[in-house]
C-alpha atoms as a PDB file:
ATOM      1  CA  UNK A   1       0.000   0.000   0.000  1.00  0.00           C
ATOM      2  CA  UNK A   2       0.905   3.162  -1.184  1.00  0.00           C
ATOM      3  CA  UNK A   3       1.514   5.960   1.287  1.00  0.00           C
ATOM      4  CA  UNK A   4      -1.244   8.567   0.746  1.00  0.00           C
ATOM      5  CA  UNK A   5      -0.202  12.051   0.353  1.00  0.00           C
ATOM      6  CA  UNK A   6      -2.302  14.732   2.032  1.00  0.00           C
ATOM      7  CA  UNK A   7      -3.362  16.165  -0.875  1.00  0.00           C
ATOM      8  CA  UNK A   8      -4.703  12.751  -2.248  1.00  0.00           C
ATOM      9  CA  UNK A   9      -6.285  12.494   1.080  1.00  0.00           C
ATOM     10  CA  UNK A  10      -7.995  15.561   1.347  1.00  0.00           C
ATOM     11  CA  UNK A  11      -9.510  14.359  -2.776  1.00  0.00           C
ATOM     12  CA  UNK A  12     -10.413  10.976  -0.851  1.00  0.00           C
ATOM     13  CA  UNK A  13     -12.454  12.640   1.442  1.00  0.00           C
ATOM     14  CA  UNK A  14     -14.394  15.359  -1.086  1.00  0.00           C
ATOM     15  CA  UNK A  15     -15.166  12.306  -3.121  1.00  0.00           C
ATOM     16  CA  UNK A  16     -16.639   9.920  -0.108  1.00  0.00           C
ATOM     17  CA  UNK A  17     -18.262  12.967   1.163  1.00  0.00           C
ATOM     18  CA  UNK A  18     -21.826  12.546   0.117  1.00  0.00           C
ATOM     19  CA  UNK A  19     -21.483   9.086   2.025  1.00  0.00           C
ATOM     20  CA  UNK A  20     -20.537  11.193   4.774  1.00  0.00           C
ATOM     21  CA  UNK A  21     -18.435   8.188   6.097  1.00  0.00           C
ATOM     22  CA  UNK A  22     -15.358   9.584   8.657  1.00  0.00           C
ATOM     23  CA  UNK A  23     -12.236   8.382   8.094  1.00  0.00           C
ATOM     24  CA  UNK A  24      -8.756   8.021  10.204  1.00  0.00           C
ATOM     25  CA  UNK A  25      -5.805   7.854   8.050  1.00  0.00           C
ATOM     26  CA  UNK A  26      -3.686   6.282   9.848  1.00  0.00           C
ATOM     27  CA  UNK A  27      -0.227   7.208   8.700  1.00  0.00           C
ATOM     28  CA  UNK A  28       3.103   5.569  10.222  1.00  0.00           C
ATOM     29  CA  UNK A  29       6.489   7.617  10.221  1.00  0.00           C
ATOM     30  CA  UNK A  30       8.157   5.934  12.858  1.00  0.00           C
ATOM     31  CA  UNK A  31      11.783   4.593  11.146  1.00  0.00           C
ATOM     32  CA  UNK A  32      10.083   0.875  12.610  1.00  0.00           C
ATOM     33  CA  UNK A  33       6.661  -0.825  11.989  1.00  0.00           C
ATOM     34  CA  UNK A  34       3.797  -0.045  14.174  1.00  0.00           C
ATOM     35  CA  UNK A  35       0.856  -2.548  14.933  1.00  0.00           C
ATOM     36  CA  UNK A  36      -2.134  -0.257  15.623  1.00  0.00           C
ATOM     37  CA  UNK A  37      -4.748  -1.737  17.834  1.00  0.00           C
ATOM     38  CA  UNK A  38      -8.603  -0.520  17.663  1.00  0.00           C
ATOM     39  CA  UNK A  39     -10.634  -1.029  20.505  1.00  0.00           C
ATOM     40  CA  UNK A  40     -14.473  -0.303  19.669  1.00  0.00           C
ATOM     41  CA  UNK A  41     -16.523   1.414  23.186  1.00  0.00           C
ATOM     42  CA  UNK A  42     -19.049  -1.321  24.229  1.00  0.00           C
ATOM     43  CA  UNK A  43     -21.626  -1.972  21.644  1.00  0.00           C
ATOM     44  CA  UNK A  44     -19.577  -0.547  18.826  1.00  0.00           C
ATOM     45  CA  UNK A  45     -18.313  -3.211  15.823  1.00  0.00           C
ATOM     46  CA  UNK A  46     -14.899  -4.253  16.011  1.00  0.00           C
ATOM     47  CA  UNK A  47     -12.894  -2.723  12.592  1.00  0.00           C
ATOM     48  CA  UNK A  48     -10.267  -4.132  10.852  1.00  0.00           C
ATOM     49  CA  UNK A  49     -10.159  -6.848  13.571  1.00  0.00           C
ATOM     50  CA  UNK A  50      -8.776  -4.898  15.779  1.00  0.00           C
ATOM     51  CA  UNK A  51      -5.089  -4.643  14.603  1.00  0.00           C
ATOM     52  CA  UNK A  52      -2.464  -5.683  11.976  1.00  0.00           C
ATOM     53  CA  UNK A  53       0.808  -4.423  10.953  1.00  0.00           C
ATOM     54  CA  UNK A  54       2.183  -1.075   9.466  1.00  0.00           C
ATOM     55  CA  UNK A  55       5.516  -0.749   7.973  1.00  0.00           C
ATOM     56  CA  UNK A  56       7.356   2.622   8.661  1.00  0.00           C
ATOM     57  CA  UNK A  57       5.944   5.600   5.687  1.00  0.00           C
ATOM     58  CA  UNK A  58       3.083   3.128   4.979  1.00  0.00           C
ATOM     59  CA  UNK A  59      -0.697   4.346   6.070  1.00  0.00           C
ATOM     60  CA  UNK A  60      -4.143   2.628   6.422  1.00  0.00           C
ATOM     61  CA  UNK A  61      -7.277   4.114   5.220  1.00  0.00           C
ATOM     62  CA  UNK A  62      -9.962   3.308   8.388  1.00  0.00           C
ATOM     63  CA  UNK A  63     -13.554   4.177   7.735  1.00  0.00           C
ATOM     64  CA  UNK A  64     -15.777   4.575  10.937  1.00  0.00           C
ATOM     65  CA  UNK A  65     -19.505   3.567  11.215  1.00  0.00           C
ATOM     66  CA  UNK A  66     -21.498   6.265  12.247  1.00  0.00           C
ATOM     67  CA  UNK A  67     -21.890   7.153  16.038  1.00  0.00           C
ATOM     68  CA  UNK A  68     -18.773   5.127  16.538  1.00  0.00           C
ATOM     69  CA  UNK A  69     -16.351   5.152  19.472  1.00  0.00           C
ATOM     70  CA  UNK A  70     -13.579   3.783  20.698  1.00  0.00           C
ATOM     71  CA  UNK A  71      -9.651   3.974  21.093  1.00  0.00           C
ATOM     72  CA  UNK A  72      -6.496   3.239  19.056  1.00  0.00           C
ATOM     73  CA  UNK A  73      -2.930   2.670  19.721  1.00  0.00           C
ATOM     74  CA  UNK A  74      -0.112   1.752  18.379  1.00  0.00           C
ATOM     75  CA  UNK A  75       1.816  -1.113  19.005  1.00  0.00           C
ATOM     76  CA  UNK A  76       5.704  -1.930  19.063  1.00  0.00           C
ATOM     77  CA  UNK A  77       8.376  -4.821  18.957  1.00  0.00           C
ATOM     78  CA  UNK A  78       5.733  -7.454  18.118  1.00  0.00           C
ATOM     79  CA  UNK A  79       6.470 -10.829  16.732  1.00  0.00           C
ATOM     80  CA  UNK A  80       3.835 -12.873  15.183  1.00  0.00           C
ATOM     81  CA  UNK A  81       3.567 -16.592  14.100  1.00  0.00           C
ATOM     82  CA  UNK A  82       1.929 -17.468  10.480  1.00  0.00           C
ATOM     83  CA  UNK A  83      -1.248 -17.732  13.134  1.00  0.00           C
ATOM     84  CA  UNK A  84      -1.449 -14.283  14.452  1.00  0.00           C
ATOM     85  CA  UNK A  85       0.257 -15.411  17.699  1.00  0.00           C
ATOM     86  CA  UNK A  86       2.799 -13.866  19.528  1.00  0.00           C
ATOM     87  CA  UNK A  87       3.811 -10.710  21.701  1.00  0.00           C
ATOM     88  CA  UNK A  88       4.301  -6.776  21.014  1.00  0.00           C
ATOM     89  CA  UNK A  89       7.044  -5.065  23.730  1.00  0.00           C
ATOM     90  CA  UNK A  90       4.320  -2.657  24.506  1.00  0.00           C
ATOM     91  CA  UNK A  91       0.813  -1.815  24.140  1.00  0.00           C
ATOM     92  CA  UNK A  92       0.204  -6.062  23.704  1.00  0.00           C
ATOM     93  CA  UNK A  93      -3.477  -6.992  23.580  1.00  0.00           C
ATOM     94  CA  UNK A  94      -3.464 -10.591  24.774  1.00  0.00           C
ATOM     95  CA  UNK A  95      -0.586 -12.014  22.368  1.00  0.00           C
ATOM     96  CA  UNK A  96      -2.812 -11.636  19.342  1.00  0.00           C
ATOM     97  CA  UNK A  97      -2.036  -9.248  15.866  1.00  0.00           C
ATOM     98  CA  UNK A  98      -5.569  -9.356  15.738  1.00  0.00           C
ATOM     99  CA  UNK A  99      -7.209  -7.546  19.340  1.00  0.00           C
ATOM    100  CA  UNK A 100     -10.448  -8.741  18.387  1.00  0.00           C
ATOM    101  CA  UNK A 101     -11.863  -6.120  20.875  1.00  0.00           C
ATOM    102  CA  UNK A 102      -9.676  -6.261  23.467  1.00  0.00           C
ATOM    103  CA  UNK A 103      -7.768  -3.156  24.904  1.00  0.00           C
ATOM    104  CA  UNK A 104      -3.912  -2.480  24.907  1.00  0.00           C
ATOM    105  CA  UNK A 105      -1.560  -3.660  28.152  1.00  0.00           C
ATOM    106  CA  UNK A 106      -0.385  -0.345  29.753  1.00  0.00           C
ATOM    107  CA  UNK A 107       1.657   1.791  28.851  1.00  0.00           C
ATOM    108  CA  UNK A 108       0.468   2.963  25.762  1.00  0.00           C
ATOM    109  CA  UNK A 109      -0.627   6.456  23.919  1.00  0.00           C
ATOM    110  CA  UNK A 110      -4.052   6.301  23.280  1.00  0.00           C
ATOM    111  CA  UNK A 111      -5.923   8.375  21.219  1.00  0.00           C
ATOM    112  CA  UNK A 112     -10.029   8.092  21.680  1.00  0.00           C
ATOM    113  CA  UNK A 113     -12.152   9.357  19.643  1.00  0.00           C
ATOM    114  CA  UNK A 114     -16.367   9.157  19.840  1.00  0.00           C
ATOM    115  CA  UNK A 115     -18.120  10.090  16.571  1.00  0.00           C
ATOM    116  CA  UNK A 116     -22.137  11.941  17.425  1.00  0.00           C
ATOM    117  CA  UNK A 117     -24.555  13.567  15.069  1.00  0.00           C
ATOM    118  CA  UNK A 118     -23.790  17.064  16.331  1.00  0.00           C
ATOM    119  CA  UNK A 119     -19.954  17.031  17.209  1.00  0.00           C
ATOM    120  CA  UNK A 120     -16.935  14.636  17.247  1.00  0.00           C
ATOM    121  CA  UNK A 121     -15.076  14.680  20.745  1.00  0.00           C
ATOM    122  CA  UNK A 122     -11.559  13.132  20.469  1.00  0.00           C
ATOM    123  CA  UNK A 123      -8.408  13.234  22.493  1.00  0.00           C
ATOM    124  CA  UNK A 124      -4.553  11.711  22.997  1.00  0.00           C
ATOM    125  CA  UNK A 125      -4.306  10.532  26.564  1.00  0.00           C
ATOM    126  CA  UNK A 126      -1.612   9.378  28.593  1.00  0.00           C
ATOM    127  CA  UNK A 127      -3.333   8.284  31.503  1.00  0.00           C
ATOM    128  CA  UNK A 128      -2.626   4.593  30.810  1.00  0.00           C
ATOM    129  CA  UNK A 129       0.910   5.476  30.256  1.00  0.00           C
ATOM    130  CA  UNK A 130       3.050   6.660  27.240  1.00  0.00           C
ATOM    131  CA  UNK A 131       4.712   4.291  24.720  1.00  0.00           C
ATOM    132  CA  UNK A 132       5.270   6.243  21.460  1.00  0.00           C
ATOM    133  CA  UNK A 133       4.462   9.837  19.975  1.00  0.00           C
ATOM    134  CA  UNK A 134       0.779  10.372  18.403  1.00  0.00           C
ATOM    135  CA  UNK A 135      -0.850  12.935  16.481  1.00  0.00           C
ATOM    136  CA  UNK A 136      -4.623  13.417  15.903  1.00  0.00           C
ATOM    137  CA  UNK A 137      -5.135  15.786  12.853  1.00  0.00           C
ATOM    138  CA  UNK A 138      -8.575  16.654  11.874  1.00  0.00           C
ATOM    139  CA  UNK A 139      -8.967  17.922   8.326  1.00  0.00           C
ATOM    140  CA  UNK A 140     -12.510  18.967   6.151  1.00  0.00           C
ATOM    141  CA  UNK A 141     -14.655  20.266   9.576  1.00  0.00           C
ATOM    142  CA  UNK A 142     -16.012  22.754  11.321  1.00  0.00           C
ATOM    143  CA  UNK A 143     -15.836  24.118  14.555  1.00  0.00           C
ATOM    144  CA  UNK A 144     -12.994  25.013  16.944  1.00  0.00           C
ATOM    145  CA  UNK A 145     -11.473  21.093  14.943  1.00  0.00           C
ATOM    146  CA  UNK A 146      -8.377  21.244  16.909  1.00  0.00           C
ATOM    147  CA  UNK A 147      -4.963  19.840  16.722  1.00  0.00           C
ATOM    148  CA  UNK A 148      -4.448  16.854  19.746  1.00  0.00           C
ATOM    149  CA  UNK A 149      -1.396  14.654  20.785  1.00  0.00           C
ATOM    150  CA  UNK A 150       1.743  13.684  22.738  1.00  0.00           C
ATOM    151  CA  UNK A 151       4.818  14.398  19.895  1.00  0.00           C
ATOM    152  CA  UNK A 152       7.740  14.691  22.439  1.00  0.00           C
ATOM    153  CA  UNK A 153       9.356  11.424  23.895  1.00  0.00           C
ATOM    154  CA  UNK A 154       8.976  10.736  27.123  1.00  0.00           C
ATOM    155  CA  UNK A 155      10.676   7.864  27.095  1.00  0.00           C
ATOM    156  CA  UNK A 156      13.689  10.203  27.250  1.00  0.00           C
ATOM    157  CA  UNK A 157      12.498  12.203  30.630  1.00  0.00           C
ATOM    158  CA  UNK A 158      10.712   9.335  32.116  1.00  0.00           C
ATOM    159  CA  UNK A 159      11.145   9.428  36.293  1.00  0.00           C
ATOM    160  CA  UNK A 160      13.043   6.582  37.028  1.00  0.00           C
ATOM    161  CA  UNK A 161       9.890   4.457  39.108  1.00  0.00           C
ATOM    162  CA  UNK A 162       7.676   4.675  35.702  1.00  0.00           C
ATOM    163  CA  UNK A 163      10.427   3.414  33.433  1.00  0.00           C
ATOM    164  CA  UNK A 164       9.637   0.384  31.468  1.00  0.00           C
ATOM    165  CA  UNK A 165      12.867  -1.023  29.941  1.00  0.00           C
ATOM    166  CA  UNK A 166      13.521  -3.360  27.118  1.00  0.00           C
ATOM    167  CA  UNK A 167      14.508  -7.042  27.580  1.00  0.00           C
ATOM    168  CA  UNK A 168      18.660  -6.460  27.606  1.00  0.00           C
ATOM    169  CA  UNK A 169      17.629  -2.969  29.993  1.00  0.00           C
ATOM    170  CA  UNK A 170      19.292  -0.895  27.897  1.00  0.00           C
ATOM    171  CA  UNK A 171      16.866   1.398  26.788  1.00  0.00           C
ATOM    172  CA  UNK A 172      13.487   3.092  27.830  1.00  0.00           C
ATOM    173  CA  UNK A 173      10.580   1.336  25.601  1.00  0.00           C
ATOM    174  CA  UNK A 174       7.688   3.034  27.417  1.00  0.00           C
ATOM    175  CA  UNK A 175       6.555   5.481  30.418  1.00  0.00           C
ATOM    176  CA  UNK A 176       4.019   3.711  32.970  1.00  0.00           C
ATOM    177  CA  UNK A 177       1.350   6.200  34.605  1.00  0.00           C
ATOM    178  CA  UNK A 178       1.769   6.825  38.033  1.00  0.00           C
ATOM    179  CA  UNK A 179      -1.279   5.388  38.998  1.00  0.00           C
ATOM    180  CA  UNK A 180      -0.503   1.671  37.141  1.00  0.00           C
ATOM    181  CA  UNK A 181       3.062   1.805  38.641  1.00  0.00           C
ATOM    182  CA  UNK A 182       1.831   2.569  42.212  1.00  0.00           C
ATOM    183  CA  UNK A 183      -1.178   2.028  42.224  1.00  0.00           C
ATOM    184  CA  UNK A 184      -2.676   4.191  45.112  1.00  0.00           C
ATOM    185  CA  UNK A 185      -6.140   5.979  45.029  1.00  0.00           C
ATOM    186  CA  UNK A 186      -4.563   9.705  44.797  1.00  0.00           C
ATOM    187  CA  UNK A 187      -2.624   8.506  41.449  1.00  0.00           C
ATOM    188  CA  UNK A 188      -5.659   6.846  40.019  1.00  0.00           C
ATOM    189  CA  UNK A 189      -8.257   9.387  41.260  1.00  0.00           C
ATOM    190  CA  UNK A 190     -10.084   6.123  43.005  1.00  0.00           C
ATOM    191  CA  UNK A 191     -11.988   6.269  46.596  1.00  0.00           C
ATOM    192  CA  UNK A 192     -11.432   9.894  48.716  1.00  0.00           C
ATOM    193  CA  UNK A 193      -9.600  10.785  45.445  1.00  0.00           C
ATOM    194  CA  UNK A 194     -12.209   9.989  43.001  1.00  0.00           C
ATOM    195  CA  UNK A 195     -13.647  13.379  41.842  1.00  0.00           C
ATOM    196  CA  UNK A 196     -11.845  16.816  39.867  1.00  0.00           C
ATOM    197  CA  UNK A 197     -11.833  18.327  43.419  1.00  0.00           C
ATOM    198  CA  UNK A 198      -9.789  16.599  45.150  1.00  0.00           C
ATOM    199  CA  UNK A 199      -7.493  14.799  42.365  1.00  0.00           C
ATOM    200  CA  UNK A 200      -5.093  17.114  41.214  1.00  0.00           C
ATOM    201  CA  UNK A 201      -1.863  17.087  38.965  1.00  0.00           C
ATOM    202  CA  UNK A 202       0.853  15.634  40.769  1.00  0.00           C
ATOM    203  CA  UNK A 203       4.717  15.976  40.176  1.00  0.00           C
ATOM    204  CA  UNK A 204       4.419  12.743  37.752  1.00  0.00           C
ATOM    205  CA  UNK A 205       1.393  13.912  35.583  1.00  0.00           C
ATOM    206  CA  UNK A 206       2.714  17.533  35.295  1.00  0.00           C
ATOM    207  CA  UNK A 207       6.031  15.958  33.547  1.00  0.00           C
ATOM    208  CA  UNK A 208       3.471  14.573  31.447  1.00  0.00           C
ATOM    209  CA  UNK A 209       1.304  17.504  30.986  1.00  0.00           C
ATOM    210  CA  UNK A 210       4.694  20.319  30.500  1.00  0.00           C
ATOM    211  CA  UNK A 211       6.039  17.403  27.722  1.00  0.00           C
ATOM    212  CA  UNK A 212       2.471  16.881  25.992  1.00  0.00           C
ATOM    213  CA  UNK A 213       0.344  19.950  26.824  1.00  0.00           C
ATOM    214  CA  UNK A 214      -2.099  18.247  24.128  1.00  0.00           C
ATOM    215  CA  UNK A 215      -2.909  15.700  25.771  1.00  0.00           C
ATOM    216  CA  UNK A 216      -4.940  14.121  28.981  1.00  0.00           C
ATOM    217  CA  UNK A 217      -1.945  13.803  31.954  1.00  0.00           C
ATOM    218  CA  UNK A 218      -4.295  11.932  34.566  1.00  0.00           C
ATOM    219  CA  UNK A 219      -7.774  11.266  35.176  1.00  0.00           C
ATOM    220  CA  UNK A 220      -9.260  14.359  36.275  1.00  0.00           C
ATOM    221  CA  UNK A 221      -7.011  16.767  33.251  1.00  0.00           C
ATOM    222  CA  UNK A 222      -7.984  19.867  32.370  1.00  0.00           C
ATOM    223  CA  UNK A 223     -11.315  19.521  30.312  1.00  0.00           C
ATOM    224  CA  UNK A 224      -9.619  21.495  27.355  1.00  0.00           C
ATOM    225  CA  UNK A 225      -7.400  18.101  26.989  1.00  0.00           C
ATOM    226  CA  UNK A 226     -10.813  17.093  24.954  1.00  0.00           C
ATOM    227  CA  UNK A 227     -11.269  18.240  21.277  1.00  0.00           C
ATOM    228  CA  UNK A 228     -14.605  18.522  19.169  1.00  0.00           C
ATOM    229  CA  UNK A 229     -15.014  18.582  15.743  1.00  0.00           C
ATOM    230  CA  UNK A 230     -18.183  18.325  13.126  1.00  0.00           C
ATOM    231  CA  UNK A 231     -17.987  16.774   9.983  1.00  0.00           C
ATOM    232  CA  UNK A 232     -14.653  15.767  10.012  1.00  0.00           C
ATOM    233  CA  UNK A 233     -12.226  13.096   8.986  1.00  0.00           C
ATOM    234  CA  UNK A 234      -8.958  12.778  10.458  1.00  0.00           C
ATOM    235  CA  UNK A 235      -5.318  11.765  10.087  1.00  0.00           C
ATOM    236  CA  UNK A 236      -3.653   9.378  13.284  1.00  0.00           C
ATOM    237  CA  UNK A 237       0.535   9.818  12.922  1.00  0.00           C
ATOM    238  CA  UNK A 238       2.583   7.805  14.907  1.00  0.00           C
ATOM    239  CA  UNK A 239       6.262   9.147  15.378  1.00  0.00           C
ATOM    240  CA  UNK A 240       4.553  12.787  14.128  1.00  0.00           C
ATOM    241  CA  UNK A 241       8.075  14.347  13.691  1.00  0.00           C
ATOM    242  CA  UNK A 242      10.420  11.394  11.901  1.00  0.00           C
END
């Protein structure tokens, strides 16, 4: 598959218009492949079976049902048999290629995205953790249709208790929250902790939130963290600024 240039993209979209279908590109510029995982919201159809491979400067054309929602990711140092079996270094749904609905193993970039009649409301979060850069790009709408993601590494400024290292330790492959690597209830805003009054930004989501201002730091982030657009379709980059 043919990498899609934007201005081929934007053609794509005038001419599927008047099925009014929304579309992610999903483009990879990463120097390594990326296995994106989809994981529909309850209720919503699994799409292209929840995952599969994609070479660096390759993209995928996804096209969303109507009213859909859910959450994407991409996935790194996976190895799969001729079966689909196998592992990914991070963001591993259950040893499949295929996630067949399931979600991503923290730490992973998530972007989430919920498609309505009126608006589109989409986001990058890093509240299960960082893994790689993402992008969320809308093109074609209206409304405020803003720019969302997490483009700097923070694999590189990770505190030393979130680090998630590869197998010979020698590098940083991902950036655990601070609520899966300690799991207490004023990291996860659970219990006492469990509202926007009395979970605030702590000294781990604020190196988050100063690295990826785009993007959701913890639970309880500034509400601006979430984007709306109407009638759009958007591009998903992974490794935004290879």
């Amino acid at each position: 598959m043919k990498p899609i240039t934007i201005f081929f993209f934007l053609i794509l979209i005038h001419h599927h218009h008047h099925i009014s279908a929304t579309t992610i590109l999903m483009v990879n510029k990463c120097t390594h492949p990326v296995w994106p995982g989809i994981q529909p919201s309850a209720g919503h159809p699994i799409l292209a079976r929840g995952g599969f491979k994609l070479p660096p400067k390759k993209s995928y054309t996804l096209f969303l049902p109507p009213a859909w929602s859910g959450r994407l990711w991409g996935r790194e140092g996976c190895a799969f048999d001729s079966t689909g079996r196998g592992k990914c270094a991070t963001g591993d749904c259950g040893g499949s290629l295929f996630c067949n609905g399931a979600g991503g193993a923290p730490p992973a970039t998530l972007a989430e995205i919920t498609l309505t009649a009126e608006q589109d409301f989409y986001d990058v979060s890093l509240v299960d953790g960082y893994n790689l850069p993402i992008a969320v790009t809308p093109f074609k709408g209206t409304g405020k249709c803003s720019y969302a993601g997490c483009v700097s590494d923070l694999n590189v400024m990770c505190p030393v208790g979130l680090q998630v290292r590869s197998h010979d330790k020698r590098r940083v492959v991902a950036c655990k929250s601070a609520c899966s690597a300690f799991n207490s209830p004023r990291f996860c805003c659970t219990g006492s902790y469990g509202n926007p009054q009395t979970c605030k930004p702590t000294a781990y989501s604020r190196i988050f939130k100063v690295a990826c201002p785009k993007a959701y730091s913890y639970a309880y982030d500034d509400p601006t963290s979430i984007a709306t657009c109407t009638g759009a379709s958007y591009m998903l980059t992974f490794c935004p600024h290879h």
